[in-house]
N, C-alpha and C. Protein backbone atom coordinates (compact mmCIF):
# COMPACT_ATOMS: atom_id res chain seq x y z
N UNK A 1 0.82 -1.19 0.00
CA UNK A 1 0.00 0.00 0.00
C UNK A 1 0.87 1.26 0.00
N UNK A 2 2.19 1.18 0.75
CA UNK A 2 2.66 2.57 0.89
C UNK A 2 3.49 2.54 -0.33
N UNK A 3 4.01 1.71 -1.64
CA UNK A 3 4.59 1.54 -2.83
C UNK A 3 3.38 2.33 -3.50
N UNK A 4 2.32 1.99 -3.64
CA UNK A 4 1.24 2.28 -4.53
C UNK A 4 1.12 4.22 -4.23
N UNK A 5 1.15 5.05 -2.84
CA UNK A 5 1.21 6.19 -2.48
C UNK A 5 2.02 7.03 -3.06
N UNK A 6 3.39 6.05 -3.02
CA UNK A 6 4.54 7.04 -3.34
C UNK A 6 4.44 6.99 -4.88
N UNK A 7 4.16 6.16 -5.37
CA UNK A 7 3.93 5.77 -7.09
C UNK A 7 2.81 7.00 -7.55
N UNK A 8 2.01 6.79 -6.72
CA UNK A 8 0.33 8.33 -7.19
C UNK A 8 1.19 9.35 -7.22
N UNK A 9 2.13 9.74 -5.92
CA UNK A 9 2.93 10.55 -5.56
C UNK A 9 3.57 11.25 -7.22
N UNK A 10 4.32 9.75 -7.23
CA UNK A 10 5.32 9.99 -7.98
C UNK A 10 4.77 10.63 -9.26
N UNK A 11 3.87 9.78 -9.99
CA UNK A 11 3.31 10.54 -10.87
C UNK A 11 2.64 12.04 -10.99
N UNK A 12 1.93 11.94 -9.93
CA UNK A 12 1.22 13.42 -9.80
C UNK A 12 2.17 14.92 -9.77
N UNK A 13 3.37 14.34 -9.14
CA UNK A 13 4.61 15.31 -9.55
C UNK A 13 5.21 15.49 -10.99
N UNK A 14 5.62 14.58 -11.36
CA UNK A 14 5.62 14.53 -12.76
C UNK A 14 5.31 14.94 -13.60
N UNK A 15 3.96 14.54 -13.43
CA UNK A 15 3.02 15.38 -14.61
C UNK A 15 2.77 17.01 -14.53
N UNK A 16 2.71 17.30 -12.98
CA UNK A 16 2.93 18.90 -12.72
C UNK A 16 4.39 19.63 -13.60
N UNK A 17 5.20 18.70 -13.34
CA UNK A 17 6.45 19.17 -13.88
C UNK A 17 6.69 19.42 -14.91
N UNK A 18 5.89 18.06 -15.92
CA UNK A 18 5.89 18.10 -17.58
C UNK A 18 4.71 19.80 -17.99
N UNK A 19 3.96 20.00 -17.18
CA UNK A 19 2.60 20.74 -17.02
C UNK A 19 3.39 21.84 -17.06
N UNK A 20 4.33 22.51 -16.14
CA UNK A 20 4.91 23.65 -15.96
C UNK A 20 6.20 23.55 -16.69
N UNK A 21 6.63 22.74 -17.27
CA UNK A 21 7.77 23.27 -18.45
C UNK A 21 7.17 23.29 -19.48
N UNK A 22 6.60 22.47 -19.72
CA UNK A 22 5.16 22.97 -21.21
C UNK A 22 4.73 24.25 -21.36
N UNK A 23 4.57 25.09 -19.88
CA UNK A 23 3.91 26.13 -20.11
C UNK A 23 5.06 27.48 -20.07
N UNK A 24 5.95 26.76 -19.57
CA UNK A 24 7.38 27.94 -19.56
C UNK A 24 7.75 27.60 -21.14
N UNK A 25 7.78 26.84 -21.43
CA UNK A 25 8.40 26.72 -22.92
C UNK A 25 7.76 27.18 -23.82
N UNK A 26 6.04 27.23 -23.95
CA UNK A 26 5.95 27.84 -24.69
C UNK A 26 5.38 29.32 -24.99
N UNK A 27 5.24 29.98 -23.30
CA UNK A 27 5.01 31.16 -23.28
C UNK A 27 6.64 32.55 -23.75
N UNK A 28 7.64 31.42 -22.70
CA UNK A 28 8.84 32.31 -23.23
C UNK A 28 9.60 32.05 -24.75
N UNK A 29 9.36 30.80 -25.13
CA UNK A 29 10.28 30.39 -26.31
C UNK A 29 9.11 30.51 -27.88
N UNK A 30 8.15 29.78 -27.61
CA UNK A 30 7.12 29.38 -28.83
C UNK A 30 6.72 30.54 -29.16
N UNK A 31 6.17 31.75 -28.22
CA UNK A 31 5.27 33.03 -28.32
C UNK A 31 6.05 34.10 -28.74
N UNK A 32 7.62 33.74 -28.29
CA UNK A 32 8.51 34.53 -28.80
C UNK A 32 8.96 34.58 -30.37
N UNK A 33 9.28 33.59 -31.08
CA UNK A 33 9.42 33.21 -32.13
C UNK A 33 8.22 33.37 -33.14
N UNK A 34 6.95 33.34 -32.92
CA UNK A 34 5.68 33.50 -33.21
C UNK A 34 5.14 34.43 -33.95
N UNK A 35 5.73 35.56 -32.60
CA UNK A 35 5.55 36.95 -32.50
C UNK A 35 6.36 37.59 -33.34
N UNK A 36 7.82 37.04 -33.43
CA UNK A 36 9.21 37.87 -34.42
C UNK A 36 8.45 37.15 -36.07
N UNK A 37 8.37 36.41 -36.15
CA UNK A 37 7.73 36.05 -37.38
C UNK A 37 6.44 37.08 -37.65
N UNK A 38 5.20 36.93 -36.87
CA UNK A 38 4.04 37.54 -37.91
C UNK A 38 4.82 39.50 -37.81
N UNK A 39 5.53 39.56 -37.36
CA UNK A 39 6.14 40.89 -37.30
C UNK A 39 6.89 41.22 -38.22
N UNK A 40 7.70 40.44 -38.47
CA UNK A 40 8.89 40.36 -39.55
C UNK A 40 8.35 39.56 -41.06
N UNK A 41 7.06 38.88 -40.92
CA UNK A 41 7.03 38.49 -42.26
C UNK A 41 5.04 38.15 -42.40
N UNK A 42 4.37 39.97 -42.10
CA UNK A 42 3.25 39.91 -42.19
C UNK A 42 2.59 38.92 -43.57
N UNK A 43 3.14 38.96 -44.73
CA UNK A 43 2.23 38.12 -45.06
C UNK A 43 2.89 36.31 -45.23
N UNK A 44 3.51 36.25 -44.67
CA UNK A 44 4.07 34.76 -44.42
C UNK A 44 2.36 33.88 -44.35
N UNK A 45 2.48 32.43 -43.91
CA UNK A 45 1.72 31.74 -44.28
C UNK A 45 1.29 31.40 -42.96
N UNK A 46 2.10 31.74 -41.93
CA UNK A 46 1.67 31.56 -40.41
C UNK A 46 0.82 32.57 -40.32
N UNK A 47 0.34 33.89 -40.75
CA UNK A 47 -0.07 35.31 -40.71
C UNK A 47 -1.71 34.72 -41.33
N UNK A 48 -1.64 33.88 -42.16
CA UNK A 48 -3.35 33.96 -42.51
C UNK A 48 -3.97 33.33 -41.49
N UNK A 49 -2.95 32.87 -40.78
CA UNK A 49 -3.98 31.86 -39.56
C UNK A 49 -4.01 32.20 -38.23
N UNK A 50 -2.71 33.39 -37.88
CA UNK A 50 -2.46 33.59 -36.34
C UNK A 50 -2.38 35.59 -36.66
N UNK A 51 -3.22 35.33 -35.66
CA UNK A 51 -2.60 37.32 -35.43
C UNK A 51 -2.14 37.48 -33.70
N UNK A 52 -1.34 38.38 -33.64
CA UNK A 52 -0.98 39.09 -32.45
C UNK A 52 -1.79 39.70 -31.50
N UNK A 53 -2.26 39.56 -30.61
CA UNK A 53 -3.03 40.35 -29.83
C UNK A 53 -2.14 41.30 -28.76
N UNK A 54 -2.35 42.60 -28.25
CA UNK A 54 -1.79 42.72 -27.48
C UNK A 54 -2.96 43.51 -26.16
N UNK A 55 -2.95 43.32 -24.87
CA UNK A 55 -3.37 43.27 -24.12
C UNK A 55 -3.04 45.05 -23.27
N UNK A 56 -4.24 45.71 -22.87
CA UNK A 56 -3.78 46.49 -22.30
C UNK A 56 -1.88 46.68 -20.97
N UNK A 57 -1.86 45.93 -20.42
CA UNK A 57 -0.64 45.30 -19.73
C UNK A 57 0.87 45.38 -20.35
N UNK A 58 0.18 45.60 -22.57
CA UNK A 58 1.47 44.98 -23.22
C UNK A 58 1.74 43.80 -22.99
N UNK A 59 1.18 43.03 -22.69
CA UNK A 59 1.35 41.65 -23.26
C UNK A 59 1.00 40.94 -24.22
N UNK A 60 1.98 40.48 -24.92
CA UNK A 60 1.45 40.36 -26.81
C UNK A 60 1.40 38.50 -26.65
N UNK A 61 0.20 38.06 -27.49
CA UNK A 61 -0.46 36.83 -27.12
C UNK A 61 -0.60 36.31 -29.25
N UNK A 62 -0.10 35.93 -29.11
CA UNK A 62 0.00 34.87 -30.61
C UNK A 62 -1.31 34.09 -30.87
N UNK A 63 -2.07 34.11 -31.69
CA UNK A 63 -2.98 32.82 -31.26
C UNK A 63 -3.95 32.96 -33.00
N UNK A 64 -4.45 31.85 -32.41
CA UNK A 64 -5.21 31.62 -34.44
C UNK A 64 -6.63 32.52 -33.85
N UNK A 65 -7.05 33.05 -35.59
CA UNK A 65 -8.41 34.01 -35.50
C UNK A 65 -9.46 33.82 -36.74
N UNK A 66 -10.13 34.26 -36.55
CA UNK A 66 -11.44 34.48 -37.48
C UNK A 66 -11.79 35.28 -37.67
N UNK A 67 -11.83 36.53 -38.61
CA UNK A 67 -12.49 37.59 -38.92
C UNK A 67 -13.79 37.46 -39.64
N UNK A 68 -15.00 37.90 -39.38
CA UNK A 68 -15.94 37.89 -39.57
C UNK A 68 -16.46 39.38 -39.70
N UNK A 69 -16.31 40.16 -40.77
CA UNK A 69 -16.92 41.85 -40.96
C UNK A 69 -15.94 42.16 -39.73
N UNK A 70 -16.75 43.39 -39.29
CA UNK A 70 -15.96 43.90 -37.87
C UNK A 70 -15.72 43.61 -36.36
N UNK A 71 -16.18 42.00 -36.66
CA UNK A 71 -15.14 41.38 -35.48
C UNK A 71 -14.67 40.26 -35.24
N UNK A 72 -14.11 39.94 -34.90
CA UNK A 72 -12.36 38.81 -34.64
C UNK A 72 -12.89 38.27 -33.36
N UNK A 73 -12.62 36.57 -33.80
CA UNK A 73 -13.04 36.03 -32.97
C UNK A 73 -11.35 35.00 -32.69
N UNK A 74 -11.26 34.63 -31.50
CA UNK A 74 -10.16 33.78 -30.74
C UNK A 74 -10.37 32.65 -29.67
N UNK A 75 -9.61 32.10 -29.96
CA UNK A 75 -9.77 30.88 -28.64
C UNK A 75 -8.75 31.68 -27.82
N UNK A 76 -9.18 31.58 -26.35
CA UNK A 76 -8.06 31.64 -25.34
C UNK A 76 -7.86 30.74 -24.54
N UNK A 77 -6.62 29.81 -24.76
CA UNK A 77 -6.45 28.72 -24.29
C UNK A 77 -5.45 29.15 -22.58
N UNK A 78 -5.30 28.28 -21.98
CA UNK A 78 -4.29 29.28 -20.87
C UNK A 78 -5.38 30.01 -19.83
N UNK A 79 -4.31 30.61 -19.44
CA UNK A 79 -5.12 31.91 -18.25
C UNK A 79 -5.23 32.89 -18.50
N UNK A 80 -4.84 33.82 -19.69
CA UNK A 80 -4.62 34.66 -19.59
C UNK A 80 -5.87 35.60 -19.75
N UNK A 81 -6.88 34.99 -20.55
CA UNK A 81 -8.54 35.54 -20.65
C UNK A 81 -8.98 36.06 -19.71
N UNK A 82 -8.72 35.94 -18.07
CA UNK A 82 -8.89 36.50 -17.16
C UNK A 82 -8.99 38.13 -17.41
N UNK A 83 -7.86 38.53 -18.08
CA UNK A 83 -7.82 40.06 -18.04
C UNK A 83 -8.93 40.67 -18.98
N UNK A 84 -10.02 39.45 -19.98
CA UNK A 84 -10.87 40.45 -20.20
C UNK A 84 -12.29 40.01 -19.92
N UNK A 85 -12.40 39.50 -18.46
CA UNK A 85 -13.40 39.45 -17.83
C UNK A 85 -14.57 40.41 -18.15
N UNK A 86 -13.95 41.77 -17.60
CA UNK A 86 -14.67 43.00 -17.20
C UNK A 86 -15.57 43.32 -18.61
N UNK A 87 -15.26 42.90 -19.94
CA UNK A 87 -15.35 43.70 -21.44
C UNK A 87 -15.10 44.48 -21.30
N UNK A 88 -15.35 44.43 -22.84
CA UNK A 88 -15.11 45.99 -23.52
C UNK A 88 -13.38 46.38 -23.29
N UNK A 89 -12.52 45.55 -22.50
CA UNK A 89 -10.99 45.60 -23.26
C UNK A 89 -10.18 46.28 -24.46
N UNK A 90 -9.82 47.26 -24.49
CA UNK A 90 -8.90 47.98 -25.22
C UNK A 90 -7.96 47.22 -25.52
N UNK A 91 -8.17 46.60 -26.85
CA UNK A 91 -6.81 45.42 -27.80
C UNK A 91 -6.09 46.13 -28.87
N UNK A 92 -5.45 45.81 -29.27
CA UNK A 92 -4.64 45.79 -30.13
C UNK A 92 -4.39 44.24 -30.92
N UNK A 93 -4.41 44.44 -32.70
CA UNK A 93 -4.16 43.51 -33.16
C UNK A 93 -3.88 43.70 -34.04
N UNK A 94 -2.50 42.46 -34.54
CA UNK A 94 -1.79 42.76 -35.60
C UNK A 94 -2.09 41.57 -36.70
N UNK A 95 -2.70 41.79 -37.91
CA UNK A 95 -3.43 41.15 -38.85
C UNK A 95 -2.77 41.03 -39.79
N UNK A 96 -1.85 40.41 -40.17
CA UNK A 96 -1.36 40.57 -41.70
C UNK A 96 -1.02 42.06 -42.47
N UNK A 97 -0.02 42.15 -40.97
CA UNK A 97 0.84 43.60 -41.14
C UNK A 97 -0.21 44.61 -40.34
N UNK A 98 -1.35 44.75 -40.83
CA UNK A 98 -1.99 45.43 -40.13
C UNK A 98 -2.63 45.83 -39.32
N UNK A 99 -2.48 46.89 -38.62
CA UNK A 99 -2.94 47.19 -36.79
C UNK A 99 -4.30 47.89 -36.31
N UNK A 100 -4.97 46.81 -35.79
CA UNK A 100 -6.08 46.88 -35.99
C UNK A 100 -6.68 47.29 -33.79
N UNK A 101 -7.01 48.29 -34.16
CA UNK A 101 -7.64 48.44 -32.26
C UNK A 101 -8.99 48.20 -32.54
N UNK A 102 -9.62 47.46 -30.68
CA UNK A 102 -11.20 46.87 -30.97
C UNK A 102 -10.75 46.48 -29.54
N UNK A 103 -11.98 46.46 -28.96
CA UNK A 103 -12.72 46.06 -27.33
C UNK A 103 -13.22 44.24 -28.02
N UNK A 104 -12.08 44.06 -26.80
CA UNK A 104 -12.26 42.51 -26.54
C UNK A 104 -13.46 42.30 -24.86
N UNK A 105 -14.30 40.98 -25.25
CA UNK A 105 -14.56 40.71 -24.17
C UNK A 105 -14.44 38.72 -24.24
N UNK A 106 -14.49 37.94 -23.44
CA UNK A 106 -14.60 36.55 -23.35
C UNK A 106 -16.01 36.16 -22.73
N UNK A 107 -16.39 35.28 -23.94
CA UNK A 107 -17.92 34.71 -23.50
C UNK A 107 -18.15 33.69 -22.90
N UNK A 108 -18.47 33.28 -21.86
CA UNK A 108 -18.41 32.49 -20.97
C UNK A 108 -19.60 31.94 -20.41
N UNK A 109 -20.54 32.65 -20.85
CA UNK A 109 -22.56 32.30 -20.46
C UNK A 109 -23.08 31.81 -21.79
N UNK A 110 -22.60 31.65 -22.92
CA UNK A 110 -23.71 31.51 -24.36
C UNK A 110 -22.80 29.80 -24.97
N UNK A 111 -23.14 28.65 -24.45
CA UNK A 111 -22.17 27.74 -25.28
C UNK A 111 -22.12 27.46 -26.59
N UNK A 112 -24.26 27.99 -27.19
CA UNK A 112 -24.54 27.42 -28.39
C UNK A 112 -23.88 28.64 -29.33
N UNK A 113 -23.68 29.94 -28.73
CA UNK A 113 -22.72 31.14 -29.33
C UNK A 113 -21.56 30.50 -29.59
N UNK A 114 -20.89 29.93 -29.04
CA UNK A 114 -19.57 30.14 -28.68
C UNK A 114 -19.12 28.43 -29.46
N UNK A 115 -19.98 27.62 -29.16
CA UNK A 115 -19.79 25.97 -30.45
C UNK A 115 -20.11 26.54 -31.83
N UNK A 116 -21.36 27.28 -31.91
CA UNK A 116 -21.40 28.19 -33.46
C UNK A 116 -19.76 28.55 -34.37
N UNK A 117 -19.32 29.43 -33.00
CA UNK A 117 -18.13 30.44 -33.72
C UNK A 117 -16.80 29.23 -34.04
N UNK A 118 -16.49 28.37 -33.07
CA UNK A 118 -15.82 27.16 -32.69
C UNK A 118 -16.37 26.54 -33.99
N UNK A 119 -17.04 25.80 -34.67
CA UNK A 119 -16.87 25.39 -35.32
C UNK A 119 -16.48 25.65 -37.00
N UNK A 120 -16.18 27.44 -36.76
CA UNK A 120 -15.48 27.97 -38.10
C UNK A 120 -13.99 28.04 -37.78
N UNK A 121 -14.07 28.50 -36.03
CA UNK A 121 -12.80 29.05 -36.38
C UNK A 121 -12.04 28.10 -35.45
N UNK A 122 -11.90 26.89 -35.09
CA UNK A 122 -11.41 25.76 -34.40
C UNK A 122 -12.15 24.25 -35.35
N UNK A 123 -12.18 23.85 -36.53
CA UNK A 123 -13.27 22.92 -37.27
C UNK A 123 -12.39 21.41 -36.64
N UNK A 124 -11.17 21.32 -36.35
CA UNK A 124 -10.49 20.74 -36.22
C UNK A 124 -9.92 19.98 -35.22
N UNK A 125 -10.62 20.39 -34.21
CA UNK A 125 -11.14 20.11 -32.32
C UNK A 125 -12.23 18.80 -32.73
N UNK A 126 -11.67 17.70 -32.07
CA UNK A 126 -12.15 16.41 -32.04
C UNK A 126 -13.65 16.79 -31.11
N UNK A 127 -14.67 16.01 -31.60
CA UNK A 127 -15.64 16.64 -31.42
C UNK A 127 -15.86 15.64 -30.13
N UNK A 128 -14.89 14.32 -29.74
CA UNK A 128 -15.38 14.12 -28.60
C UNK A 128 -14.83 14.66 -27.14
N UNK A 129 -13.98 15.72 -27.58
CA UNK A 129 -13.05 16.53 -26.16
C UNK A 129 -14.07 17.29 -25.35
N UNK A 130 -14.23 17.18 -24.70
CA UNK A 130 -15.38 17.45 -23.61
C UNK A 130 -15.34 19.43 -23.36
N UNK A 131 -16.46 20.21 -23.29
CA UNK A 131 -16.28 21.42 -23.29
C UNK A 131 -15.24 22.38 -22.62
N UNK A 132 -15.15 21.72 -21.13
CA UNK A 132 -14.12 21.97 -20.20
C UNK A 132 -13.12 22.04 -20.66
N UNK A 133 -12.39 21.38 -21.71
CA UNK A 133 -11.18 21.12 -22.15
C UNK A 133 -11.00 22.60 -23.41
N UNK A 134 -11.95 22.93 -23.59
CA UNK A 134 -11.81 23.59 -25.06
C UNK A 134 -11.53 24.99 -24.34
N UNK A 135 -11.15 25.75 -25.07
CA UNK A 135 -10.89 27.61 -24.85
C UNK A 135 -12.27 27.90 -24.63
N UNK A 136 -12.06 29.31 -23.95
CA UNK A 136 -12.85 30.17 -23.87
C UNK A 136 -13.02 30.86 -25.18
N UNK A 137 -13.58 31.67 -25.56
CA UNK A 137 -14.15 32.50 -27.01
C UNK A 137 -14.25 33.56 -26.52
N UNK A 138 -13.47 34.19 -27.64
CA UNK A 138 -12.82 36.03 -27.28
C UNK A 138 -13.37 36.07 -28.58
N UNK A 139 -14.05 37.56 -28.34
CA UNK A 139 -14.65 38.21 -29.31
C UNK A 139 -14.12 39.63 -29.07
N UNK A 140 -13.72 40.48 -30.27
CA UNK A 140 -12.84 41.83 -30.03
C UNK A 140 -13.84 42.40 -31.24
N UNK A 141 -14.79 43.71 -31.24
CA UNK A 141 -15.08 44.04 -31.53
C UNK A 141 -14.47 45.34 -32.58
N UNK A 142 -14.51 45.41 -33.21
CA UNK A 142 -12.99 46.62 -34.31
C UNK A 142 -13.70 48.08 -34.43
N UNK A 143 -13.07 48.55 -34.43
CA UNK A 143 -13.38 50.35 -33.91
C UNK A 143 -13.55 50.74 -35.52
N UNK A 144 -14.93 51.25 -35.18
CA UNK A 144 -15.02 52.05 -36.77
C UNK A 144 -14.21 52.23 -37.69
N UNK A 145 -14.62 52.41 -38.93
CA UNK A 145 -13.99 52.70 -40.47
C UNK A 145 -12.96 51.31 -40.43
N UNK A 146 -12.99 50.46 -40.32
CA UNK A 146 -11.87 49.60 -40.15
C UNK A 146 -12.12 48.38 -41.04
């Protein structure tokens, strides 16, 4: 019995460990490289699929999008969606060279909204991964004439 403890043990550390270098690796290394690319080579082929977000804070967030008329829709995978609880978020986004400002908020009450948008702009999410598992849905609304 006390082999079997230290074994749960053992694993449950582990996997925290694999969990938190996964997430150091690819916030400082992956997001970095990401970011110097859709910057340095707006219409590259990574650029039709990922734009830059940047966050009141200045924190610039890499991630795939959907434009739909005047507004951009995102998965936010991670924690970082927290910061646009409140709406209406002052973003910044960089689109295939171009810099685009718009009030982000994350929808979190509408699922049949939010599987709608998910299935244009995520088609590729195994449809048996359970909701919990999937992003939240950021919607950034784009500031006139745009």
């Amino acid at each position: 019995m006390k082999w079997i403890s230290i074994s749960i043990a053992g694993v449950v550390g582990i996997a925290v460990l694999f969990y938190l270098g996964g997430s150091a690796y690819y916030s400082l290394v992956v997001n970095d490289r990401v970011t110097k690319e859709l910057t340095e080579h707006p219409n590259g082929e990574r650029a039709d699929i990922v734009m830059l977000m940047t966050l009141p804070d200045g924190q610039r967030i890499p991630m795939n999008y959907l434009r739909e008329g005047s507004q951009v829709f995102a998965g936010a995978d991670g924690r970082w969606w927290r910061a646009l609880r409140a709406g209406d978020v002052p973003v910044t986004l960089l689109i295939k060279g171009e810099e685009l400002k718009g009030k982000a908020r994350v929808i979190l009450d509408d699922p049949a909204y939010t599987s709608d948008v998910f299935t244009r702009l995520r088609p590729n999410v195994p449809k048996w991964l359970p909701d919990w598992l999937n992003a939240n849905l950021i919607v950034i609304d784009l500031e006139e004439g745009i």
